[in-house]
PDB file of N, CA and C in Angstrom:
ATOM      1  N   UNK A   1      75.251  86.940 177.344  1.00  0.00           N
ATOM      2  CA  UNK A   1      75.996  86.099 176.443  1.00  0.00           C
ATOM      3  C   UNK A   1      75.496  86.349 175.028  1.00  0.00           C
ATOM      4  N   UNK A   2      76.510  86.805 174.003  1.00  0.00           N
ATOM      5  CA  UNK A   2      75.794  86.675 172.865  1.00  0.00           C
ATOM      6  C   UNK A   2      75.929  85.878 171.963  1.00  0.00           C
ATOM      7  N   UNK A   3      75.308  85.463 171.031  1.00  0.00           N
ATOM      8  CA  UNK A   3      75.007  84.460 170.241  1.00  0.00           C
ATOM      9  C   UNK A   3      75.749  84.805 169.125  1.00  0.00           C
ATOM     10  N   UNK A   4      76.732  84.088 168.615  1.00  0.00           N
ATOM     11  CA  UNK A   4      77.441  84.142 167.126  1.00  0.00           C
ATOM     12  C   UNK A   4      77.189  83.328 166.041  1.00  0.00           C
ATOM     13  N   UNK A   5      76.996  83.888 164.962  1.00  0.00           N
ATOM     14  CA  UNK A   5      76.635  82.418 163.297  1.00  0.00           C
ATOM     15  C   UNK A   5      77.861  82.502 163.252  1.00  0.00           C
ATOM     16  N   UNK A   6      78.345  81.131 163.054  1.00  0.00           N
ATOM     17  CA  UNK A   6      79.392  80.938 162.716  1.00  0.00           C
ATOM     18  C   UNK A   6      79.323  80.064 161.102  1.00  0.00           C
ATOM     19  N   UNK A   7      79.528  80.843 160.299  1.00  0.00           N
ATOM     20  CA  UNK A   7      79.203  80.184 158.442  1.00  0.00           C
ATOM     21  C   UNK A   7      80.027  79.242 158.338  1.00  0.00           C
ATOM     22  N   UNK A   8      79.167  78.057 157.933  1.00  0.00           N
ATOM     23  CA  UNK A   8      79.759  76.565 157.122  1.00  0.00           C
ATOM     24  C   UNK A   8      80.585  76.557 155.818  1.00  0.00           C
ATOM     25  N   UNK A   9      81.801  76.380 156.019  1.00  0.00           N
ATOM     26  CA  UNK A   9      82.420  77.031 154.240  1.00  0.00           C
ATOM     27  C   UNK A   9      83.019  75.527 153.710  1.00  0.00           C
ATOM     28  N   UNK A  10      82.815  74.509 154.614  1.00  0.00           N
ATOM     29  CA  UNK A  10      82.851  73.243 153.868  1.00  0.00           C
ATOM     30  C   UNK A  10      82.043  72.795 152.992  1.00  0.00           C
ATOM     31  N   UNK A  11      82.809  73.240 151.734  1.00  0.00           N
ATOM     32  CA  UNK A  11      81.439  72.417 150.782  1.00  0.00           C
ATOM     33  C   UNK A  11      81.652  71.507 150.380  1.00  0.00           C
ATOM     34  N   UNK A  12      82.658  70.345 150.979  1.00  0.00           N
ATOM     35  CA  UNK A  12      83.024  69.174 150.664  1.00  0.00           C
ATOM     36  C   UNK A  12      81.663  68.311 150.343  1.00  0.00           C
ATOM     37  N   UNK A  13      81.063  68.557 151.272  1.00  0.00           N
ATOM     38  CA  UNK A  13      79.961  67.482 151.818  1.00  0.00           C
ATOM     39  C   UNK A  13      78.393  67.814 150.921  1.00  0.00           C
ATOM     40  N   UNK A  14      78.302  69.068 150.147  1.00  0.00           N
ATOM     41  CA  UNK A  14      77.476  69.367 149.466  1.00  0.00           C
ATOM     42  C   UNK A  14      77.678  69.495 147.781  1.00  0.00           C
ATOM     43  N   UNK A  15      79.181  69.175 147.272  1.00  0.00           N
ATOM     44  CA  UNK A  15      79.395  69.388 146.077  1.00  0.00           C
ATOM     45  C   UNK A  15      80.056  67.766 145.282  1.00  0.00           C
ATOM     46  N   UNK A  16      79.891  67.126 144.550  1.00  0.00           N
ATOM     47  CA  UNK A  16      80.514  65.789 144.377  1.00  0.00           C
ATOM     48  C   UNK A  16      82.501  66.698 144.194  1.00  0.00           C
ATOM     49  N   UNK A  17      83.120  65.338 144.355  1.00  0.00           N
ATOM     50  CA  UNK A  17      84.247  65.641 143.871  1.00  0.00           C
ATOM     51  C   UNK A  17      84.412  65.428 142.896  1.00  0.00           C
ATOM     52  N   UNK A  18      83.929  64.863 142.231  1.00  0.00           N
ATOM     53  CA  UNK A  18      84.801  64.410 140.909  1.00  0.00           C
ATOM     54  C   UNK A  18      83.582  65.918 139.939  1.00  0.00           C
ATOM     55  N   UNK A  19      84.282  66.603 138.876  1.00  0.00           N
ATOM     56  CA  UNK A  19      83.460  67.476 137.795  1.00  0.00           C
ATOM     57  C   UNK A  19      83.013  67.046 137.248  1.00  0.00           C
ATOM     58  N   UNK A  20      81.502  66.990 136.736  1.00  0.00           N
ATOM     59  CA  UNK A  20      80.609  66.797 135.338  1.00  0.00           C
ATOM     60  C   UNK A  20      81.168  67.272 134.047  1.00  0.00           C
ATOM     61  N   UNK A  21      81.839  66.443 132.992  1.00  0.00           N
ATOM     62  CA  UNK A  21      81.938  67.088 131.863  1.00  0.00           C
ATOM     63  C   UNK A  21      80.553  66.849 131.012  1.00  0.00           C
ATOM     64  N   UNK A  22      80.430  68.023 130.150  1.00  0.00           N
ATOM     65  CA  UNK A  22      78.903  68.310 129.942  1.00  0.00           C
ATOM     66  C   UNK A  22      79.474  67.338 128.193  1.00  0.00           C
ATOM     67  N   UNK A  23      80.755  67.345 127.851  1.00  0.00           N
ATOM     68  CA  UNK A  23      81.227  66.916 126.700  1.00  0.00           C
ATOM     69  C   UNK A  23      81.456  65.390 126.686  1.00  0.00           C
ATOM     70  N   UNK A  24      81.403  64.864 127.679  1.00  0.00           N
ATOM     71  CA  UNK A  24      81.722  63.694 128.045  1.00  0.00           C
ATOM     72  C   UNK A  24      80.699  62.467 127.237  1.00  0.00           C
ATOM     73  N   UNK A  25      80.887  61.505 126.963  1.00  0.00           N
ATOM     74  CA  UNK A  25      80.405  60.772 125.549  1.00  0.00           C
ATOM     75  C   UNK A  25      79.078  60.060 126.631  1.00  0.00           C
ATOM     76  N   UNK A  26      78.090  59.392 126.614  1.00  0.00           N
ATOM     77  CA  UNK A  26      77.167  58.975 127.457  1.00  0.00           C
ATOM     78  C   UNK A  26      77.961  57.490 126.887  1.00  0.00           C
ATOM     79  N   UNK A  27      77.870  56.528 127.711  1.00  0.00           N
ATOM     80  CA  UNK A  27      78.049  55.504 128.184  1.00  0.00           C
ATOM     81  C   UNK A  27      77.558  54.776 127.131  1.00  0.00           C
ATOM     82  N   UNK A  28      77.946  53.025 126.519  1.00  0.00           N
ATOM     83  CA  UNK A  28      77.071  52.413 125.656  1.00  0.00           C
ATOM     84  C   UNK A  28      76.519  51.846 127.097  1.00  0.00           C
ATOM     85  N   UNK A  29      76.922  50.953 128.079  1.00  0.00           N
ATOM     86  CA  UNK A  29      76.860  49.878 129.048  1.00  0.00           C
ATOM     87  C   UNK A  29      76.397  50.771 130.365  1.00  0.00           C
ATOM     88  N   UNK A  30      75.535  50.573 131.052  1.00  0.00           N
ATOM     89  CA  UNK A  30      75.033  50.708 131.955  1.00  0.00           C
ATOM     90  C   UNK A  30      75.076  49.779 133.346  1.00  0.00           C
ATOM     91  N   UNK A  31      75.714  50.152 134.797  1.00  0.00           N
ATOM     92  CA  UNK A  31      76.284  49.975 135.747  1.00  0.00           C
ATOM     93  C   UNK A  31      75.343  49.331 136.569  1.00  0.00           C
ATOM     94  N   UNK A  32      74.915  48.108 136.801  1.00  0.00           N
ATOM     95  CA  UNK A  32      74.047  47.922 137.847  1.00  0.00           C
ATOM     96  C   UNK A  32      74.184  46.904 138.619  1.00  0.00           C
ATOM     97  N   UNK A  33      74.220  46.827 139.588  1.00  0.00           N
ATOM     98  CA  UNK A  33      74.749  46.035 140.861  1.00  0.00           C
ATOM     99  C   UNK A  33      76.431  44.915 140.103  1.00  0.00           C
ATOM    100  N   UNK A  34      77.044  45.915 139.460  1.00  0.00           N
ATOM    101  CA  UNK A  34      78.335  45.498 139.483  1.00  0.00           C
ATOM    102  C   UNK A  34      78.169  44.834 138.358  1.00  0.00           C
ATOM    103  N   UNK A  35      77.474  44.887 137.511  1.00  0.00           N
ATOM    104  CA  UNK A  35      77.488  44.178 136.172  1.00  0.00           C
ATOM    105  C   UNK A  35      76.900  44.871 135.099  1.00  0.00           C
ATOM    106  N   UNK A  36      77.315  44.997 134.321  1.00  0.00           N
ATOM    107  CA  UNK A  36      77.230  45.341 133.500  1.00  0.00           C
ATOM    108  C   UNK A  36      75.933  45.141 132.060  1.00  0.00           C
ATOM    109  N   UNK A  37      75.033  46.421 131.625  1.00  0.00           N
ATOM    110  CA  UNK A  37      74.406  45.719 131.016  1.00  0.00           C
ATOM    111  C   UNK A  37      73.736  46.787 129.690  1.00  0.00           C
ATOM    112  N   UNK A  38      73.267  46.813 128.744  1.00  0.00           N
ATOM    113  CA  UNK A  38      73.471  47.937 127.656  1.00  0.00           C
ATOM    114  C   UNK A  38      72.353  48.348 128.088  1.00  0.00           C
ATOM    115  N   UNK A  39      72.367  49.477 127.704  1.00  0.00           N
ATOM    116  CA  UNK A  39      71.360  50.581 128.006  1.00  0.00           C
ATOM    117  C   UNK A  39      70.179  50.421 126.921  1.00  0.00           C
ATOM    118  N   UNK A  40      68.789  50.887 128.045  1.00  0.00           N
ATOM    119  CA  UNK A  40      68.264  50.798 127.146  1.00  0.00           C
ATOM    120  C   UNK A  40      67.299  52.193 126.087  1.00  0.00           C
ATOM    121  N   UNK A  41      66.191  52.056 125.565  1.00  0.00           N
ATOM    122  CA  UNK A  41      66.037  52.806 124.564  1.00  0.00           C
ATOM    123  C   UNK A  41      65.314  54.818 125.374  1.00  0.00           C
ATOM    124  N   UNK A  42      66.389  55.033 124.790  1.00  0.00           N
ATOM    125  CA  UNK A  42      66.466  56.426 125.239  1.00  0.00           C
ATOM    126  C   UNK A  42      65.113  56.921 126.156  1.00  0.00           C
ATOM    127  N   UNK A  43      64.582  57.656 127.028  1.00  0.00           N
ATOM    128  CA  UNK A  43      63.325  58.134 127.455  1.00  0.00           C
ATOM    129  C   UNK A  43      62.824  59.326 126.404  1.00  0.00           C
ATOM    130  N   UNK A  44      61.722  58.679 125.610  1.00  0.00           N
ATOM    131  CA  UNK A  44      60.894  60.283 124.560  1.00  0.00           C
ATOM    132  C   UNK A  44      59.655  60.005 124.835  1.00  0.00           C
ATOM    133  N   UNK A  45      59.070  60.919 124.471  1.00  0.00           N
ATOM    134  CA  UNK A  45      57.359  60.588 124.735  1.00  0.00           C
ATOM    135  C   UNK A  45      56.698  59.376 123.719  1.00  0.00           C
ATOM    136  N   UNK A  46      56.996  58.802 122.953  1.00  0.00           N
ATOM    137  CA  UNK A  46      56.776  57.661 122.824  1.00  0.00           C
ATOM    138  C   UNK A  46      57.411  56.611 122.819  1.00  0.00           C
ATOM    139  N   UNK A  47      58.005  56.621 123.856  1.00  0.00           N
ATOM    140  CA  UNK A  47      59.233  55.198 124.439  1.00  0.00           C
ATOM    141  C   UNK A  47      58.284  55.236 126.135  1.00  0.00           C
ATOM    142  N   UNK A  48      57.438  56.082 126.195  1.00  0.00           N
ATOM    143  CA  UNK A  48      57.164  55.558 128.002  1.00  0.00           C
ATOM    144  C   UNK A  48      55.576  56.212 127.997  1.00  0.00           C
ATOM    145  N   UNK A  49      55.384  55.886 129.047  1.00  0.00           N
ATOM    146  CA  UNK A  49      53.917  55.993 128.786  1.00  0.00           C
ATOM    147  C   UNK A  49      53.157  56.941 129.315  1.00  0.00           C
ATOM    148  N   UNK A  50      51.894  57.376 128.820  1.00  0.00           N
ATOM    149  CA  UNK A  50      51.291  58.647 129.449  1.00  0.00           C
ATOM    150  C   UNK A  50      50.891  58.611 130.664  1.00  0.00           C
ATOM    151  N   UNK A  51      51.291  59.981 131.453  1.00  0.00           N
ATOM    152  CA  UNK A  51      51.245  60.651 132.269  1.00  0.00           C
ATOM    153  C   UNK A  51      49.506  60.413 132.794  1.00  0.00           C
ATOM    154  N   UNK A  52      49.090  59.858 133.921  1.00  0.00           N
ATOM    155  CA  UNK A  52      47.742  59.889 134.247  1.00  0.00           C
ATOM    156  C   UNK A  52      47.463  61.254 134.648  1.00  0.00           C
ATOM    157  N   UNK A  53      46.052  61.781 133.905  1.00  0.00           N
ATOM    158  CA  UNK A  53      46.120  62.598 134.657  1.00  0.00           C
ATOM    159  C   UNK A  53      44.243  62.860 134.786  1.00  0.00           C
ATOM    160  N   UNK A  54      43.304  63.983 135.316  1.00  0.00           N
ATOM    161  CA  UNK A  54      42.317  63.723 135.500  1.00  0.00           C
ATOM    162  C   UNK A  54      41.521  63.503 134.346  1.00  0.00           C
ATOM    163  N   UNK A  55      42.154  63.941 133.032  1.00  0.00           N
ATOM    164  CA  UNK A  55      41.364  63.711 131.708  1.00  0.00           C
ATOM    165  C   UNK A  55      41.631  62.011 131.535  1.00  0.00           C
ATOM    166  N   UNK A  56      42.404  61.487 132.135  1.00  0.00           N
ATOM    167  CA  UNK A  56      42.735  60.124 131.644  1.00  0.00           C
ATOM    168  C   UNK A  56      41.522  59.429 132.526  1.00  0.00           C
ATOM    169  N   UNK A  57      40.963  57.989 131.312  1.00  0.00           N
ATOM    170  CA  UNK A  57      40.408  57.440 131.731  1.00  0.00           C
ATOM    171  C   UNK A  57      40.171  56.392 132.939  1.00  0.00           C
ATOM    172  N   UNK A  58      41.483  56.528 133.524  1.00  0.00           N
ATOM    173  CA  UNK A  58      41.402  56.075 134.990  1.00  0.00           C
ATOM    174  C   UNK A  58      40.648  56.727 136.114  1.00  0.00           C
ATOM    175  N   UNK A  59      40.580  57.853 135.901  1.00  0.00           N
ATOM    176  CA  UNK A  59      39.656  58.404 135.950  1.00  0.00           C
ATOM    177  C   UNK A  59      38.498  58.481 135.781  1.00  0.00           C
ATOM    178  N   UNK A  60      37.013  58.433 137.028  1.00  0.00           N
ATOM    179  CA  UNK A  60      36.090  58.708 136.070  1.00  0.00           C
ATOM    180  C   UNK A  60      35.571  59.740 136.011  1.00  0.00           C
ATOM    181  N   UNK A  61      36.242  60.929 135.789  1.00  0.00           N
ATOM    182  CA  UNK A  61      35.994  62.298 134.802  1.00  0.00           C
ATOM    183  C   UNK A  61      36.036  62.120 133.301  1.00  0.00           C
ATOM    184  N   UNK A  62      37.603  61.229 133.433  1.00  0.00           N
ATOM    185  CA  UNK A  62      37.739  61.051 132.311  1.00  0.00           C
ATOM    186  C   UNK A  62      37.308  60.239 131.462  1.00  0.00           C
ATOM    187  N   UNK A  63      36.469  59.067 132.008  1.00  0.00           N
ATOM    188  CA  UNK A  63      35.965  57.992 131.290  1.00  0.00           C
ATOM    189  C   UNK A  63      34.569  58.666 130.905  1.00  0.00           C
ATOM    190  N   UNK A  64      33.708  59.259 131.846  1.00  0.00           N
ATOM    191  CA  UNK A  64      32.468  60.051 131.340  1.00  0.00           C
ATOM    192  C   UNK A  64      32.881  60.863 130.755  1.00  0.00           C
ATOM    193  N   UNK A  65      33.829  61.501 130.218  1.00  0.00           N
ATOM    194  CA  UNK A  65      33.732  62.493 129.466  1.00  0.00           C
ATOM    195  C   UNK A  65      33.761  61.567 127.761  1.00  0.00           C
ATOM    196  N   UNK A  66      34.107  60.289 127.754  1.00  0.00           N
ATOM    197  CA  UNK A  66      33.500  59.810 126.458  1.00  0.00           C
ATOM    198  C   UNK A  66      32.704  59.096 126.772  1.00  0.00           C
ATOM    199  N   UNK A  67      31.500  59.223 127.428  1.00  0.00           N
ATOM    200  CA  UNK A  67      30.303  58.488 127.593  1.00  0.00           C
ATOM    201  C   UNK A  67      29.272  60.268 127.644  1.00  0.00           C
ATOM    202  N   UNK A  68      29.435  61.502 126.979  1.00  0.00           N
ATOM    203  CA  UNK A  68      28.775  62.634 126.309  1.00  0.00           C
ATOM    204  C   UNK A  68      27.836  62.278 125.819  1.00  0.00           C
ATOM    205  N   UNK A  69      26.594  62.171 125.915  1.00  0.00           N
ATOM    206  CA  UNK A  69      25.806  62.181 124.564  1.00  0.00           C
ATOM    207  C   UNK A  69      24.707  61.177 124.847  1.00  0.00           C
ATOM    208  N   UNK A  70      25.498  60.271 125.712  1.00  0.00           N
ATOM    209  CA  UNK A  70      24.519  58.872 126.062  1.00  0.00           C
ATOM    210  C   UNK A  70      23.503  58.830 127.196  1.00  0.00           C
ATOM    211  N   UNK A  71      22.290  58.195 126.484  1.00  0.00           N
ATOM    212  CA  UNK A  71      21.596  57.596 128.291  1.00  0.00           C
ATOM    213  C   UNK A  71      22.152  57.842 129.424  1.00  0.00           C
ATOM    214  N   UNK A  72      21.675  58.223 130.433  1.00  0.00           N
ATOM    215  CA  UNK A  72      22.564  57.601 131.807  1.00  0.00           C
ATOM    216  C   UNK A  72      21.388  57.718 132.913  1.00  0.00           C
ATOM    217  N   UNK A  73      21.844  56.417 133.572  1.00  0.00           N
ATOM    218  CA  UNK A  73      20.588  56.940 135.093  1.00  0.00           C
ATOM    219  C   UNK A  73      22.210  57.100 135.825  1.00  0.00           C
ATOM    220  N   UNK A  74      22.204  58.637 136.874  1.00  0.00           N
ATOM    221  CA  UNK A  74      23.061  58.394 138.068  1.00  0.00           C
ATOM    222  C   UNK A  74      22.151  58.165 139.473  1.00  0.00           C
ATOM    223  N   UNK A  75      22.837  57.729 139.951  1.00  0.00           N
ATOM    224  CA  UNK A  75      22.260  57.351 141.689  1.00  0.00           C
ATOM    225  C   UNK A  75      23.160  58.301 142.776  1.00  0.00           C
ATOM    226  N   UNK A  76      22.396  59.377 143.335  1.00  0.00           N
ATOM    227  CA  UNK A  76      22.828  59.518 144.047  1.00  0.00           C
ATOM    228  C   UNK A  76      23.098  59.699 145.781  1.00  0.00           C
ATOM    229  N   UNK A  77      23.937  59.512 146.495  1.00  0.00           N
ATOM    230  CA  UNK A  77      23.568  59.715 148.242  1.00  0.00           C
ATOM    231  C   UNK A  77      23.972  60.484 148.672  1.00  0.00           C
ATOM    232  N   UNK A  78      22.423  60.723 149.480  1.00  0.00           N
ATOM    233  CA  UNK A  78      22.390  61.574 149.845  1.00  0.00           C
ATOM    234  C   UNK A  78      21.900  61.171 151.138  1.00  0.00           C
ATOM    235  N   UNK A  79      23.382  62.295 152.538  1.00  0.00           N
ATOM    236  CA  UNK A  79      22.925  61.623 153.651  1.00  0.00           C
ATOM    237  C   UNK A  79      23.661  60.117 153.906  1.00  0.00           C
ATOM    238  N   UNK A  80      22.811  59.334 154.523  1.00  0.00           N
ATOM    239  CA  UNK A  80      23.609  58.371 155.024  1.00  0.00           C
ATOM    240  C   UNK A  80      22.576  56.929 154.753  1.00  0.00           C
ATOM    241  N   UNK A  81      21.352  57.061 154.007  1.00  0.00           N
ATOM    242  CA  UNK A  81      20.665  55.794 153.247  1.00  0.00           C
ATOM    243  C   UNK A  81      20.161  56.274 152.220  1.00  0.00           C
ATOM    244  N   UNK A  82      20.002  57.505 151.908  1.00  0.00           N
ATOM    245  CA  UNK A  82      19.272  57.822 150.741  1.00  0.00           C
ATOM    246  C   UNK A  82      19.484  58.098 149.400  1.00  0.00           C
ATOM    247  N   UNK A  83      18.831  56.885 148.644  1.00  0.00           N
ATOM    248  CA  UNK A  83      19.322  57.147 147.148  1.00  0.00           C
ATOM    249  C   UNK A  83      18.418  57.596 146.571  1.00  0.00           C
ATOM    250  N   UNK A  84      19.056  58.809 145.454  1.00  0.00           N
ATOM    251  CA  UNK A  84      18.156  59.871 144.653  1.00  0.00           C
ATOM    252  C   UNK A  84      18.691  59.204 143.102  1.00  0.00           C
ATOM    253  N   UNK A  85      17.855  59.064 142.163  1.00  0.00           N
ATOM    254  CA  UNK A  85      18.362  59.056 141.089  1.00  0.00           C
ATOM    255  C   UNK A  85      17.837  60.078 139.918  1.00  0.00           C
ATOM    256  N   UNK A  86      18.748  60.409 138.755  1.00  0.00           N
ATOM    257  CA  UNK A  86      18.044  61.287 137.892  1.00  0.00           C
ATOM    258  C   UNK A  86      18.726  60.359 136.436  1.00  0.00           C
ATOM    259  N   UNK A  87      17.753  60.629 135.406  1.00  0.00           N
ATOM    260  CA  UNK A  87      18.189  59.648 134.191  1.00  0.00           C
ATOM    261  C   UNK A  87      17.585  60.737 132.969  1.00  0.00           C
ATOM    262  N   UNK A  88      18.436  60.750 132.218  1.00  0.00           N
ATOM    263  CA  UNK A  88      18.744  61.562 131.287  1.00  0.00           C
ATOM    264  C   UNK A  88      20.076  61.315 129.828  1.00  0.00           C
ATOM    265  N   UNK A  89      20.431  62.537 129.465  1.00  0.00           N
ATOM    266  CA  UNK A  89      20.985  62.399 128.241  1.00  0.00           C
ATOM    267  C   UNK A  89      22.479  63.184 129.058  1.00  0.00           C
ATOM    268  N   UNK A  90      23.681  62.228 129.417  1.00  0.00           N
ATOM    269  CA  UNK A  90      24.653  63.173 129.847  1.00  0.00           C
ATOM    270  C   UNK A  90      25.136  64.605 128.910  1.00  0.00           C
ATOM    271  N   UNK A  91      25.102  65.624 129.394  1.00  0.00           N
ATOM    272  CA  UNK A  91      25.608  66.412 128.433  1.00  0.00           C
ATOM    273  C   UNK A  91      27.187  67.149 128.696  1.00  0.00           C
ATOM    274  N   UNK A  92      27.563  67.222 129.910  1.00  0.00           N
ATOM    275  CA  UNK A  92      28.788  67.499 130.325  1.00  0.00           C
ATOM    276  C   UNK A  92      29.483  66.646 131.362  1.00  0.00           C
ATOM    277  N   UNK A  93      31.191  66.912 131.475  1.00  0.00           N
ATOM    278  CA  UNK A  93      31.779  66.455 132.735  1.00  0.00           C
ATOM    279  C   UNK A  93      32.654  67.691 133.149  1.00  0.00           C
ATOM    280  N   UNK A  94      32.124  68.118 134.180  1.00  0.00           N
ATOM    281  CA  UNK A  94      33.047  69.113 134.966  1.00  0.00           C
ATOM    282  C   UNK A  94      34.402  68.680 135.833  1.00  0.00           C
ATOM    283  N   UNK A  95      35.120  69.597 136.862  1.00  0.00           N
ATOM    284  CA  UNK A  95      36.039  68.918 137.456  1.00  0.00           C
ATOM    285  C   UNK A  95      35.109  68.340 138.572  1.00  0.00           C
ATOM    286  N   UNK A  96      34.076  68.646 139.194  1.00  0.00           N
ATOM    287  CA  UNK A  96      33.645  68.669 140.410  1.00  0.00           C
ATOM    288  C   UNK A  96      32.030  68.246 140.063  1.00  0.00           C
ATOM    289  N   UNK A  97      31.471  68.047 138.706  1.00  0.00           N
ATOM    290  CA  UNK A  97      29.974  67.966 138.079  1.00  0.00           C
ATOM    291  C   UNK A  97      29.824  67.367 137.336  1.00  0.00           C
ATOM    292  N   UNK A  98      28.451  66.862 136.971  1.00  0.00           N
ATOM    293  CA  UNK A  98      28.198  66.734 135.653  1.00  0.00           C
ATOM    294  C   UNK A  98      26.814  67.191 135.587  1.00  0.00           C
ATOM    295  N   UNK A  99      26.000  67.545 134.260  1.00  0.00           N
ATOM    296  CA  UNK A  99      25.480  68.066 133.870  1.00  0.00           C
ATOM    297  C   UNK A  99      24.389  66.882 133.153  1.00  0.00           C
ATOM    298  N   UNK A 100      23.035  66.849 132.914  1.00  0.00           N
ATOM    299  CA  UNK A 100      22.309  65.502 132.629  1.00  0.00           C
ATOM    300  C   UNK A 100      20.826  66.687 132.063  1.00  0.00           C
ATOM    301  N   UNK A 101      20.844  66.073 130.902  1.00  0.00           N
ATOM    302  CA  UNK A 101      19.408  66.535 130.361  1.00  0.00           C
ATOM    303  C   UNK A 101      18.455  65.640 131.085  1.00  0.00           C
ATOM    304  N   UNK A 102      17.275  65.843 131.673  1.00  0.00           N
ATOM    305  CA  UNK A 102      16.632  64.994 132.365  1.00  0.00           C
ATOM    306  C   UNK A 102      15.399  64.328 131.124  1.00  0.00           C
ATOM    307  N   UNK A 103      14.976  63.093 131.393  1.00  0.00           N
ATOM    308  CA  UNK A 103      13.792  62.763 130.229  1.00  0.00           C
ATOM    309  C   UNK A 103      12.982  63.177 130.513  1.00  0.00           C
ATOM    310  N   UNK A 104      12.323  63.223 131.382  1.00  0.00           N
ATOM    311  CA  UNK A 104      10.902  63.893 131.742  1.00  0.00           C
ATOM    312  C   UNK A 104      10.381  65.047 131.300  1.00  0.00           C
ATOM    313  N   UNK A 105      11.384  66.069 131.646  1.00  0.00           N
ATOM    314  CA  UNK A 105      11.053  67.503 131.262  1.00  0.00           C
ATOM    315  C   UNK A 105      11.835  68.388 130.562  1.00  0.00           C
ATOM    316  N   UNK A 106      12.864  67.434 130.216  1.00  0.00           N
ATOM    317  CA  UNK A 106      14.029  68.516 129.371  1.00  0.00           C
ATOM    318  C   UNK A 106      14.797  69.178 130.154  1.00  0.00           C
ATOM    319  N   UNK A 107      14.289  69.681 131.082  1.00  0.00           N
ATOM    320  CA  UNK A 107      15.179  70.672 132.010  1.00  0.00           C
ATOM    321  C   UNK A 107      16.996  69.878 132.345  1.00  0.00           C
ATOM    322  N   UNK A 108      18.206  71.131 132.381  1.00  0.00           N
ATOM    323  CA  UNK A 108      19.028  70.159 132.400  1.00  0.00           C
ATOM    324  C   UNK A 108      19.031  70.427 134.006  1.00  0.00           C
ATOM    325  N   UNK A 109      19.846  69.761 134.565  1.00  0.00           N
ATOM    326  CA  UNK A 109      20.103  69.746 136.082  1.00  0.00           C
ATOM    327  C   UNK A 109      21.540  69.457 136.095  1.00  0.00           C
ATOM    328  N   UNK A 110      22.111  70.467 136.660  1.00  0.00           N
ATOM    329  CA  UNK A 110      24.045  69.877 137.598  1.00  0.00           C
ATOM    330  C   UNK A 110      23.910  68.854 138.522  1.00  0.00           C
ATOM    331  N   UNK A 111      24.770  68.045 138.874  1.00  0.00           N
ATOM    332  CA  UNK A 111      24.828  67.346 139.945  1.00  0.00           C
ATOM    333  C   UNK A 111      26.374  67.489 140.456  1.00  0.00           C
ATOM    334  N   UNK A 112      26.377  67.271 141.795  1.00  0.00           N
ATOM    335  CA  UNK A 112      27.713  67.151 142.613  1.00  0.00           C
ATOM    336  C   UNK A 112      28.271  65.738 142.234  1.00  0.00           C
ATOM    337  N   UNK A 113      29.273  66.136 141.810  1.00  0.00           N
ATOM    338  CA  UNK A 113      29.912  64.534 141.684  1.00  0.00           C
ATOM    339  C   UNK A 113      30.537  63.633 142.474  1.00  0.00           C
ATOM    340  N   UNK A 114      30.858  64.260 143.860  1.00  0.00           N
ATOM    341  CA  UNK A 114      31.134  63.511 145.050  1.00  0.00           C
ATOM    342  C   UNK A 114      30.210  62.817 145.777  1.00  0.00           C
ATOM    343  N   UNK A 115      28.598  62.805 145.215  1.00  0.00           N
ATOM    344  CA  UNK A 115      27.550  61.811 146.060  1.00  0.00           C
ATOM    345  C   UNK A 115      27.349  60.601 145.239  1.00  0.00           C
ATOM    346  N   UNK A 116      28.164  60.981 143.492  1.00  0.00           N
ATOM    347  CA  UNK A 116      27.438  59.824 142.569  1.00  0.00           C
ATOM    348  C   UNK A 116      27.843  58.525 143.195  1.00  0.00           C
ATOM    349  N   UNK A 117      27.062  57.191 143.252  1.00  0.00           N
ATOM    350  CA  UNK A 117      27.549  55.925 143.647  1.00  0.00           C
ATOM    351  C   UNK A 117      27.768  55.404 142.554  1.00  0.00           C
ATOM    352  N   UNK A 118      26.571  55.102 141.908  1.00  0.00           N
ATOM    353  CA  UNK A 118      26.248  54.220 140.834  1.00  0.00           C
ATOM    354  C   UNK A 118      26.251  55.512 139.290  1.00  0.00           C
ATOM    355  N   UNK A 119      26.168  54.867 138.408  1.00  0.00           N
ATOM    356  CA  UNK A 119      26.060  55.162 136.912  1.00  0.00           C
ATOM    357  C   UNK A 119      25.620  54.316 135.936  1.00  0.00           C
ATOM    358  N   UNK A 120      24.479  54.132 135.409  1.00  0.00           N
ATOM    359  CA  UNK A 120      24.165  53.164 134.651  1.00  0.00           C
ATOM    360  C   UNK A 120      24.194  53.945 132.972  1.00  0.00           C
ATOM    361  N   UNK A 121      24.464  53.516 131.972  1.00  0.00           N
ATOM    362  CA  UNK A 121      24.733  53.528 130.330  1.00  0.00           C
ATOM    363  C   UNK A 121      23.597  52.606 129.868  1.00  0.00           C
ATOM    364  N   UNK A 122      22.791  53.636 128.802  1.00  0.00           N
ATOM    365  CA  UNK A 122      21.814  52.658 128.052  1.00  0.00           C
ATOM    366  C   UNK A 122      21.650  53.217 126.474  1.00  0.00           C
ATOM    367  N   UNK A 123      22.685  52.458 125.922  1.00  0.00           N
ATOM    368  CA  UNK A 123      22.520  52.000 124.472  1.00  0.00           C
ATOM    369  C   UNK A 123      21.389  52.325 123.664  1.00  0.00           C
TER     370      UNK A 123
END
C-alpha cells in the first residue's frame, strides 16, 4: 500500500478574511469588551518601562555592581553547613563572580557567586 501527501490548499483557515490596509487611519477609540474607550498614550521608550534585565538592579549582579569600591564581608556555603567568609574591598561583578580585594593581605580572590548567602556593606 502506498502512502500519498495529499497538500492542504485551504487557506481559509490560516489567512484573516478581511485585508490589512497599511493606509488605513489608526483608530481615535479603542474596542474593549463592547465599549468603547480612547486610546491611550502611544508605546515609546519613555511611555513604558525598562526592560529587566541582568544589569538591572533587581538583580543582584546588578545591584553589586553599584556597591564597586565598598567594604564587603561575603559569606559563603560551602557544602551543606559550612560558612566561609572573606571581607574586603569589592572590586568587580562578573556574570557568574565577583572579585574582592581581601584586607589582610591584599591579595584579590574570585569567588563563585552561586554559594554567596549573605553580603554585608560597611560604610
Amino acid at each position: 500500500m502506498k502512502n500519498f501527501f495529499v497538500p492542504y490548499y485551504n487557506t481559509d483557515d490560516c489567512y484573516p478574511h478581511e485585508r490589512i490596509d497599511p493606509n488605513r487611519a489608526i483608530p481615535e477609540v479603542l474596542y474593549q469588551n463592547g465599549t468603547a474607550r480612547p486610546l491611550e498614550a502611544p508605546i515609546t521608550p519613555t511611555t513604558q518601562p525598562q526592560a529587566v534585565t541582568l544589569e538591572s538592579t533587581e538583580y543582584l549582579n546588578g545591584y553589586l555592581r553599584t556597591k564597586i569600591g565598598e567594604k564587603v564581608r561575603v559569606e559563603f556555603l560551602i557544602g551543606t553547613g559550612t560558612l566561609v567568609d572573606k571581607f574586603g574591598e569589592l572590586l568587580s561583578v562578573g556574570a557568574n563572580y565577583i572579585t574582592i580585594r581581601q584586607a589582610e593581605t591584599g591579595n584579590v580572590v574570585a569567588c563563585d557567586f552561586f554559594t554567596i548567602k549573605f553580603i554585608s556593606f560597611y560604610y
